[in-house]
C-alpha atoms as a PDB file:
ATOM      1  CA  UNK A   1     -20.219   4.389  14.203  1.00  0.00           C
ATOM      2  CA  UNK A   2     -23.776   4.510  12.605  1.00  0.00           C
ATOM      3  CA  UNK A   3     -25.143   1.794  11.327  1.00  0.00           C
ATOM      4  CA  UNK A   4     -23.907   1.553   7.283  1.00  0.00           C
ATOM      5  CA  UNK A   5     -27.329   1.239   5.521  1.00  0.00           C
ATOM      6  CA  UNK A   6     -27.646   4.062   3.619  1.00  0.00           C
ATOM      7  CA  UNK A   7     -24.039   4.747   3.367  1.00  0.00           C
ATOM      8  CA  UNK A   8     -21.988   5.448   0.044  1.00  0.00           C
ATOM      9  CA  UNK A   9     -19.600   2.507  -1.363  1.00  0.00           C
ATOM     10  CA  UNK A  10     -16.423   4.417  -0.081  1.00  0.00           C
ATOM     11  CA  UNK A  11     -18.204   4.448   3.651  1.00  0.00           C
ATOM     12  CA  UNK A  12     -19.433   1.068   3.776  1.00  0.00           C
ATOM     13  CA  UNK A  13     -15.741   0.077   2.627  1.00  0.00           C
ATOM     14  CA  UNK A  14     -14.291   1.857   5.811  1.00  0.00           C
ATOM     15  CA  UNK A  15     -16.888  -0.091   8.119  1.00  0.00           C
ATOM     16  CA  UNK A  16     -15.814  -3.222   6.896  1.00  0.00           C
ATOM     17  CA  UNK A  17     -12.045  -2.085   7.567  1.00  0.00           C
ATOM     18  CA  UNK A  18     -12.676  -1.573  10.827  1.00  0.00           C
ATOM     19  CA  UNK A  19     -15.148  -4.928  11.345  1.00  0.00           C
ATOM     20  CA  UNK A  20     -11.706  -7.044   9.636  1.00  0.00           C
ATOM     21  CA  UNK A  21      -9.495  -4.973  12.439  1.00  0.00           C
ATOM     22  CA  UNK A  22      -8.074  -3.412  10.537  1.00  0.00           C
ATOM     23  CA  UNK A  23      -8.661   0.339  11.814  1.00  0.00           C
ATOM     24  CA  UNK A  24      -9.562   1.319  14.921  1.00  0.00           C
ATOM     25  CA  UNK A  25     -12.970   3.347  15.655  1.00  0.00           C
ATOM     26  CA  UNK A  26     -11.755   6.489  16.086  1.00  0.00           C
ATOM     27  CA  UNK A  27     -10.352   6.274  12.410  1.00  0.00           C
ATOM     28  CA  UNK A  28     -13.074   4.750  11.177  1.00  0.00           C
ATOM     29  CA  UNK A  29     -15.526   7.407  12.761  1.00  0.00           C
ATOM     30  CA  UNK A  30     -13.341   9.838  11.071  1.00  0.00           C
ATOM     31  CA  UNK A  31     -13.330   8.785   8.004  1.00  0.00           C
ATOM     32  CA  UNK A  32     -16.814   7.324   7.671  1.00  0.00           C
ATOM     33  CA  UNK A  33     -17.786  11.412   8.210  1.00  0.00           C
ATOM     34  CA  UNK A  34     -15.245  12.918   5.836  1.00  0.00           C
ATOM     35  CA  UNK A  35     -16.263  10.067   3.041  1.00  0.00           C
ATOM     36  CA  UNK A  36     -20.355  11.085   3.916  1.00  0.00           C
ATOM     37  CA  UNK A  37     -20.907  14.085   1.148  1.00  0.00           C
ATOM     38  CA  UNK A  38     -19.200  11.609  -1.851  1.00  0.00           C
ATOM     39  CA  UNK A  39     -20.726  10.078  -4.563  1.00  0.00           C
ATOM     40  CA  UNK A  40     -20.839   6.494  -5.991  1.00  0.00           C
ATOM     41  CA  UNK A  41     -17.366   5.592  -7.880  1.00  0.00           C
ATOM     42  CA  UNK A  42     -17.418   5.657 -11.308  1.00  0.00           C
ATOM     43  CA  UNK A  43     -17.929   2.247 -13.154  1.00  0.00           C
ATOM     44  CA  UNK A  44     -15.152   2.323 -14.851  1.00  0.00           C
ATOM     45  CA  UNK A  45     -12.670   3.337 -12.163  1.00  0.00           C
ATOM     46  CA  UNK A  46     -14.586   1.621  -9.378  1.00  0.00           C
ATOM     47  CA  UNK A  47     -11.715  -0.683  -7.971  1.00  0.00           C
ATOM     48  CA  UNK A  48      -9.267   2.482  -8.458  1.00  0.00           C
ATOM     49  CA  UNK A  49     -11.173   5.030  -6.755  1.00  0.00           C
ATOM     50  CA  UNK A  50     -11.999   2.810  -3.524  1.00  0.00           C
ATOM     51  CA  UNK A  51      -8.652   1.346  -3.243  1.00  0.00           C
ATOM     52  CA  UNK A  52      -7.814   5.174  -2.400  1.00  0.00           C
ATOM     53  CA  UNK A  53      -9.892   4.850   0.984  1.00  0.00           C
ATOM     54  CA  UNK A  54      -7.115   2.329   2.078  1.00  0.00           C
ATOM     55  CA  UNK A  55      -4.462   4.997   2.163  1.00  0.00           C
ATOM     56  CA  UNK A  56      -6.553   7.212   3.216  1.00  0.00           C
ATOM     57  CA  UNK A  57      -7.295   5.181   6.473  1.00  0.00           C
ATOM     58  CA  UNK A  58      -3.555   3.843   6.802  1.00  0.00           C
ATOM     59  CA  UNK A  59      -3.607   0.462   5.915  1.00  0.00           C
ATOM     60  CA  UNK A  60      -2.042   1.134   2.888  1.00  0.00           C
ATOM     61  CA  UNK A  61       1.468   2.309   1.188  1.00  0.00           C
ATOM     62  CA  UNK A  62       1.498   4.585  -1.710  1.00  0.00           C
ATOM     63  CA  UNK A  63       3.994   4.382  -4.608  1.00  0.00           C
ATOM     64  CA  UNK A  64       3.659   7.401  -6.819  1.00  0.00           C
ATOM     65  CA  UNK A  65       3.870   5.862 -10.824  1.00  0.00           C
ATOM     66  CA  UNK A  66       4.290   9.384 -12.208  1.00  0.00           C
ATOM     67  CA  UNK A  67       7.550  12.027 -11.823  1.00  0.00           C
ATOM     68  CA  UNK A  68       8.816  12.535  -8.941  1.00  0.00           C
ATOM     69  CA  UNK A  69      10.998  14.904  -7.450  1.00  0.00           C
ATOM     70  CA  UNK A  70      14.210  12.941  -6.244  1.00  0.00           C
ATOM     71  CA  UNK A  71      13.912   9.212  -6.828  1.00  0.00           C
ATOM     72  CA  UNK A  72      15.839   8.789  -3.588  1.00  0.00           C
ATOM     73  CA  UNK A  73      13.580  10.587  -1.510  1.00  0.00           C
ATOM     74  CA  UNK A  74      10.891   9.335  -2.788  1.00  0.00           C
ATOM     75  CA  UNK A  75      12.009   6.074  -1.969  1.00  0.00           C
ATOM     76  CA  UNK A  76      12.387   6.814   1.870  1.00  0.00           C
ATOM     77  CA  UNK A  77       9.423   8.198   1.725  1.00  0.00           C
ATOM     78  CA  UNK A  78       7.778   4.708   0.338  1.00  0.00           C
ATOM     79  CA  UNK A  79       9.929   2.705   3.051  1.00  0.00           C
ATOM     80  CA  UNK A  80       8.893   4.945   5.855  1.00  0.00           C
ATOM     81  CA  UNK A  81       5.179   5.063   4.961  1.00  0.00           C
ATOM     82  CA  UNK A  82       5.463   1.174   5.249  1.00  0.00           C
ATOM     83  CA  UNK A  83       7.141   1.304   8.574  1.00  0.00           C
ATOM     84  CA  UNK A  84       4.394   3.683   9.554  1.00  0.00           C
ATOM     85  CA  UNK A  85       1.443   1.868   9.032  1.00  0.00           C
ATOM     86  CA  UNK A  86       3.121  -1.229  10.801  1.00  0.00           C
ATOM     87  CA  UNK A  87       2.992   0.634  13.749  1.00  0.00           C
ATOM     88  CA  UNK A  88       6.444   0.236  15.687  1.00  0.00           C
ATOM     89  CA  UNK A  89       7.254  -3.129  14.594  1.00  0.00           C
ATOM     90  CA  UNK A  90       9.628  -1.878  11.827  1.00  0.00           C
ATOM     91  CA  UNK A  91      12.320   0.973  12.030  1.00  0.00           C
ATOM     92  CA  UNK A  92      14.102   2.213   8.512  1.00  0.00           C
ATOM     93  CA  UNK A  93      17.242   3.872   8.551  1.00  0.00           C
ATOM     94  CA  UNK A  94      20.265   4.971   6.157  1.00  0.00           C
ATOM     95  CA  UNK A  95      18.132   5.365   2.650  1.00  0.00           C
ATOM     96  CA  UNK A  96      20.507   5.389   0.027  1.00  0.00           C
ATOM     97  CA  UNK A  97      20.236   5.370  -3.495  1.00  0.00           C
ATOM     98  CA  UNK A  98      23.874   4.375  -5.520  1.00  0.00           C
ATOM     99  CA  UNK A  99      24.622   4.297  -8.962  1.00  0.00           C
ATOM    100  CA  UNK A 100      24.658   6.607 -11.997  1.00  0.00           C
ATOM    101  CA  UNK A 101      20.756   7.870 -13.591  1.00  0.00           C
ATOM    102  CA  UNK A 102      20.113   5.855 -16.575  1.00  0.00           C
ATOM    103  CA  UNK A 103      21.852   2.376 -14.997  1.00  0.00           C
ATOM    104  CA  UNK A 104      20.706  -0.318 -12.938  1.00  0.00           C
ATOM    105  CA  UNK A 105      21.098   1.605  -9.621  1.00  0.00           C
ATOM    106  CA  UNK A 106      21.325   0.053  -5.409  1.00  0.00           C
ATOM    107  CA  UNK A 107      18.702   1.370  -3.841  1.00  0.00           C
ATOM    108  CA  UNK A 108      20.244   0.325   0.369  1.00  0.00           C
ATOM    109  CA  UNK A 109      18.752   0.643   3.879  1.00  0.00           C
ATOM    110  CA  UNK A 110      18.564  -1.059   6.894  1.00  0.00           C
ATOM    111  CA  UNK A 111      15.351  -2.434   8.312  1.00  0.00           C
ATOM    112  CA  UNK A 112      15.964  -2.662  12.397  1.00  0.00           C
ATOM    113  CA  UNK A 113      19.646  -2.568  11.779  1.00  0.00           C
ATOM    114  CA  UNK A 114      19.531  -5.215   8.975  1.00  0.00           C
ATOM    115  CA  UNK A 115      21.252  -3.935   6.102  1.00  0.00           C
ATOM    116  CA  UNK A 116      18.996  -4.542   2.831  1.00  0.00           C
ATOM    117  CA  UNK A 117      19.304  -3.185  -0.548  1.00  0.00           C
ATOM    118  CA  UNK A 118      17.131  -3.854  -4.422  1.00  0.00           C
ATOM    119  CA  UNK A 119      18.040  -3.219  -7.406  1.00  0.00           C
ATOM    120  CA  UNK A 120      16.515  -0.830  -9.418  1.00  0.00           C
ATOM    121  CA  UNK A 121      15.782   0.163 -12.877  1.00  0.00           C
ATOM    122  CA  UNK A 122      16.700   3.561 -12.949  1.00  0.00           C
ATOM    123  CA  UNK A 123      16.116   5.409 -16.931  1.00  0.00           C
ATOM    124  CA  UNK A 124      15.608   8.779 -14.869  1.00  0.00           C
ATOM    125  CA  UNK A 125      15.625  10.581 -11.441  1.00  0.00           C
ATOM    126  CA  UNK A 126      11.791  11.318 -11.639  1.00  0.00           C
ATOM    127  CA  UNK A 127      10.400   7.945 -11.499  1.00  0.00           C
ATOM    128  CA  UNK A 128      10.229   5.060  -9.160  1.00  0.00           C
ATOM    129  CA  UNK A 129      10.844   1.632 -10.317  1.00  0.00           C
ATOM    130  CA  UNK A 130       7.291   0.264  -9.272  1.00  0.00           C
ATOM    131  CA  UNK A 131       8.391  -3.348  -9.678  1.00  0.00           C
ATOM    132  CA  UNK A 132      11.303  -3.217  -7.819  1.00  0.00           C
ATOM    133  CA  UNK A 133       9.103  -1.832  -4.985  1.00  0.00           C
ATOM    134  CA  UNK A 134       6.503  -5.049  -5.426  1.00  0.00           C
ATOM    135  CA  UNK A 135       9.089  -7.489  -5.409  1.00  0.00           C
ATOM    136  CA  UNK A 136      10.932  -5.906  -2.479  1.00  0.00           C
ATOM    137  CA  UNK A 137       8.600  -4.474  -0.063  1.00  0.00           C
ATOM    138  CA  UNK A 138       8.283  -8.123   1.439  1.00  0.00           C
ATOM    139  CA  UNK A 139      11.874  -6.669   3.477  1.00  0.00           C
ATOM    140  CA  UNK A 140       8.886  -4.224   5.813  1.00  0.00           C
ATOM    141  CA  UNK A 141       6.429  -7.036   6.703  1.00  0.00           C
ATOM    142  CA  UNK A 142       6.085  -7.154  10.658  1.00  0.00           C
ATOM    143  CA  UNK A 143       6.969 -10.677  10.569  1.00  0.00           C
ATOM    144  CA  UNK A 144       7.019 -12.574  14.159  1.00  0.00           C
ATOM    145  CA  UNK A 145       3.416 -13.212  15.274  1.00  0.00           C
ATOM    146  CA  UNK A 146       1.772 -10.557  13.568  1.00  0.00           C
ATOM    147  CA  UNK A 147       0.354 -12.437  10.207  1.00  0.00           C
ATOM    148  CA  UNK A 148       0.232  -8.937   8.023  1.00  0.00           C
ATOM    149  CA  UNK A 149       2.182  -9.115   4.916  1.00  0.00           C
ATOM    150  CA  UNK A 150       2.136  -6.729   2.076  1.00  0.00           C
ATOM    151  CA  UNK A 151      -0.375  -7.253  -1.106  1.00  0.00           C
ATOM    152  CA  UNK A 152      -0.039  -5.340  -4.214  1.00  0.00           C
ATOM    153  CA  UNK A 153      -2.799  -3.178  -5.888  1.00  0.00           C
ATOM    154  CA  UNK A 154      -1.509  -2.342  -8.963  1.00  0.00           C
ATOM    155  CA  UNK A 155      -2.944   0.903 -10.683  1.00  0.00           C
ATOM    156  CA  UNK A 156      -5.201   0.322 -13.837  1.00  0.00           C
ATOM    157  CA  UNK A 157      -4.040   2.885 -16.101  1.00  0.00           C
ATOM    158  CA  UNK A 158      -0.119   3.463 -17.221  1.00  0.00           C
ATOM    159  CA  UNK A 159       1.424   5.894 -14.864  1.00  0.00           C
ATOM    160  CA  UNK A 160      -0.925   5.377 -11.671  1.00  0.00           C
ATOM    161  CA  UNK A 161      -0.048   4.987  -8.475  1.00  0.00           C
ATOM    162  CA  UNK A 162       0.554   1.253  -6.976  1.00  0.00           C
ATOM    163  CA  UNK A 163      -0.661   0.475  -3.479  1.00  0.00           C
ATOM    164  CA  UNK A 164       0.662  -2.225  -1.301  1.00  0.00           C
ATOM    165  CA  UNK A 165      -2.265  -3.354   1.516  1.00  0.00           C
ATOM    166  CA  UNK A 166      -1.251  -4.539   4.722  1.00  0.00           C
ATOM    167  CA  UNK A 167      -3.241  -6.987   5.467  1.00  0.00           C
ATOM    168  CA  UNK A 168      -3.320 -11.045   6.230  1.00  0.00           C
ATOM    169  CA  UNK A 169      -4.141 -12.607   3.883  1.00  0.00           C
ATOM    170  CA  UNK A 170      -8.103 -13.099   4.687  1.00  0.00           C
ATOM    171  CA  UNK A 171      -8.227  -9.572   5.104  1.00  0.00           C
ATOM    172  CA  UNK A 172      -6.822  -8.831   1.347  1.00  0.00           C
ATOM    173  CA  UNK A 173      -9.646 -11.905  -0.036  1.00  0.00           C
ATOM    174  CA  UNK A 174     -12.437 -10.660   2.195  1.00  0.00           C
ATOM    175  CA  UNK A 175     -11.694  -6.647   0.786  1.00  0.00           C
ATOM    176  CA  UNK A 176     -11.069  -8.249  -3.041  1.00  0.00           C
ATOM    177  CA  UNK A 177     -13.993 -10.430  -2.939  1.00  0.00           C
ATOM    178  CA  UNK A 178     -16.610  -8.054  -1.291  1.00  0.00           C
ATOM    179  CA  UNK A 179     -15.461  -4.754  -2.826  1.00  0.00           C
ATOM    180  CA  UNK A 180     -13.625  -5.670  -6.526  1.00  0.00           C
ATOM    181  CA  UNK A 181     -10.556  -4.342  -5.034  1.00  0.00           C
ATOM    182  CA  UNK A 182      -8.004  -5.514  -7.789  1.00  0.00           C
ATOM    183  CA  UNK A 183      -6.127  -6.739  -4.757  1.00  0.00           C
ATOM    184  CA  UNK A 184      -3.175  -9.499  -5.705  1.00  0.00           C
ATOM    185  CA  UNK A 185      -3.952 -11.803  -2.625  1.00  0.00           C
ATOM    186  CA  UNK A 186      -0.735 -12.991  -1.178  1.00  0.00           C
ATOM    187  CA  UNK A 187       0.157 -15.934   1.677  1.00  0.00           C
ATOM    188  CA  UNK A 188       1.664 -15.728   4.475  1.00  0.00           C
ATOM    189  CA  UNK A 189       4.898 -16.195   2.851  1.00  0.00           C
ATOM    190  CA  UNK A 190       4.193 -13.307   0.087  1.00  0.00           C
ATOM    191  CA  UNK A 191       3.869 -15.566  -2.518  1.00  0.00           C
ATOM    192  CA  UNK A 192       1.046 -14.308  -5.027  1.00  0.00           C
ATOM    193  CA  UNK A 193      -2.240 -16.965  -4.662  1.00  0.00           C
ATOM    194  CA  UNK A 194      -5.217 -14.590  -6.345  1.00  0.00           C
ATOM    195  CA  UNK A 195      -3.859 -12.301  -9.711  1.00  0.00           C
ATOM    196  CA  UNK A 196      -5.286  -9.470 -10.282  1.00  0.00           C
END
């Protein structure tokens, strides 16, 4: 990896991912070169457009805050993303989504064999219930000795997509602090210490 001086925001964000260890090289190499011909983000949509480079590089889950296809899919795809960038730790099986559209629905799956389900607010078939994601995602986190927990980085416009880092919680001050991510810092426990 060259050195960053001279690099744009959304590079010098990646070298900093991989400095935390959070990314290996390789990715970081990768994306450090496919991030090289953009500009400077926007002022106004600064924390928005870099908190993008975290998905991009895999540390982060995406939940998509406009239509969607099938809610239900679109939910496994959300719980297997987070499994994903894990990296083993986590296995999610039998996605199912009960209940009638326009009700309080069960969204159930097991997480390594543990059966877990959240309730969701469910007007339509084409969105996700974003909070019910937040307040349940906590069900993926490693757990054990790995310190990673999930941290929420909500969109700032109606209808944007919500990230959820994985990160400990240094990581998700260090990236907030240095950066203006709009990163809601959680402990170790997942309880919310720095609001957005």
């Amino acid at each position: 990896m060259e050195n960053n001086t001279g690099m744009n925001t959304y590079q010098r964000l990646v070298v900093r991912l991989h400095e935390l260890g959070m990314i290996d090289r390789r990715t970081a190499d990768e994306q450090v070169a496919s991030t090289a011909a953009w500009g400077e983000p926007r002022p106004e949509r600064r924390a928005q457009e870099l908190a993008g480079v975290l998905d991009e590089c895999g540390v982060a889950v995406r939940a998509h805050g406009e239509d969607v296809d099938f809610a239900e899919s679109a939910y496994e795809s959300v719980l297997r993303n987070a499994a994903r960038i894990i990296g083993g730790a986590v296995t999610v099986t039998g996605v199912e989504l009960v209940g009638e559209i326009g009700d309080t629905r069960e969204l159930r799956f097991k997480v390594n064999g543990v059966a877990k389900s959240w309730w969701i607010d469910q007007p339509s078939d084409d969105y996700l219930d974003l909070g019910a994601i937040e307040l349940g995602i906590g069900d993926l986190e490693p757990g054990g000795a790995d310190p990673r927990v999930f941290h929420p980085v909500p969109a700032d416009e109606t209808c944007g997509d919500d990230l959820h880092l994985l990160a400990t919680p240094a990581q998700a001050a260090a990236l907030r602090e240095e950066f203006g991510l709009r990163i809601r810092v959680c402990d170790a426990d997942g309880a919310v210490v720095q609001e957005v």
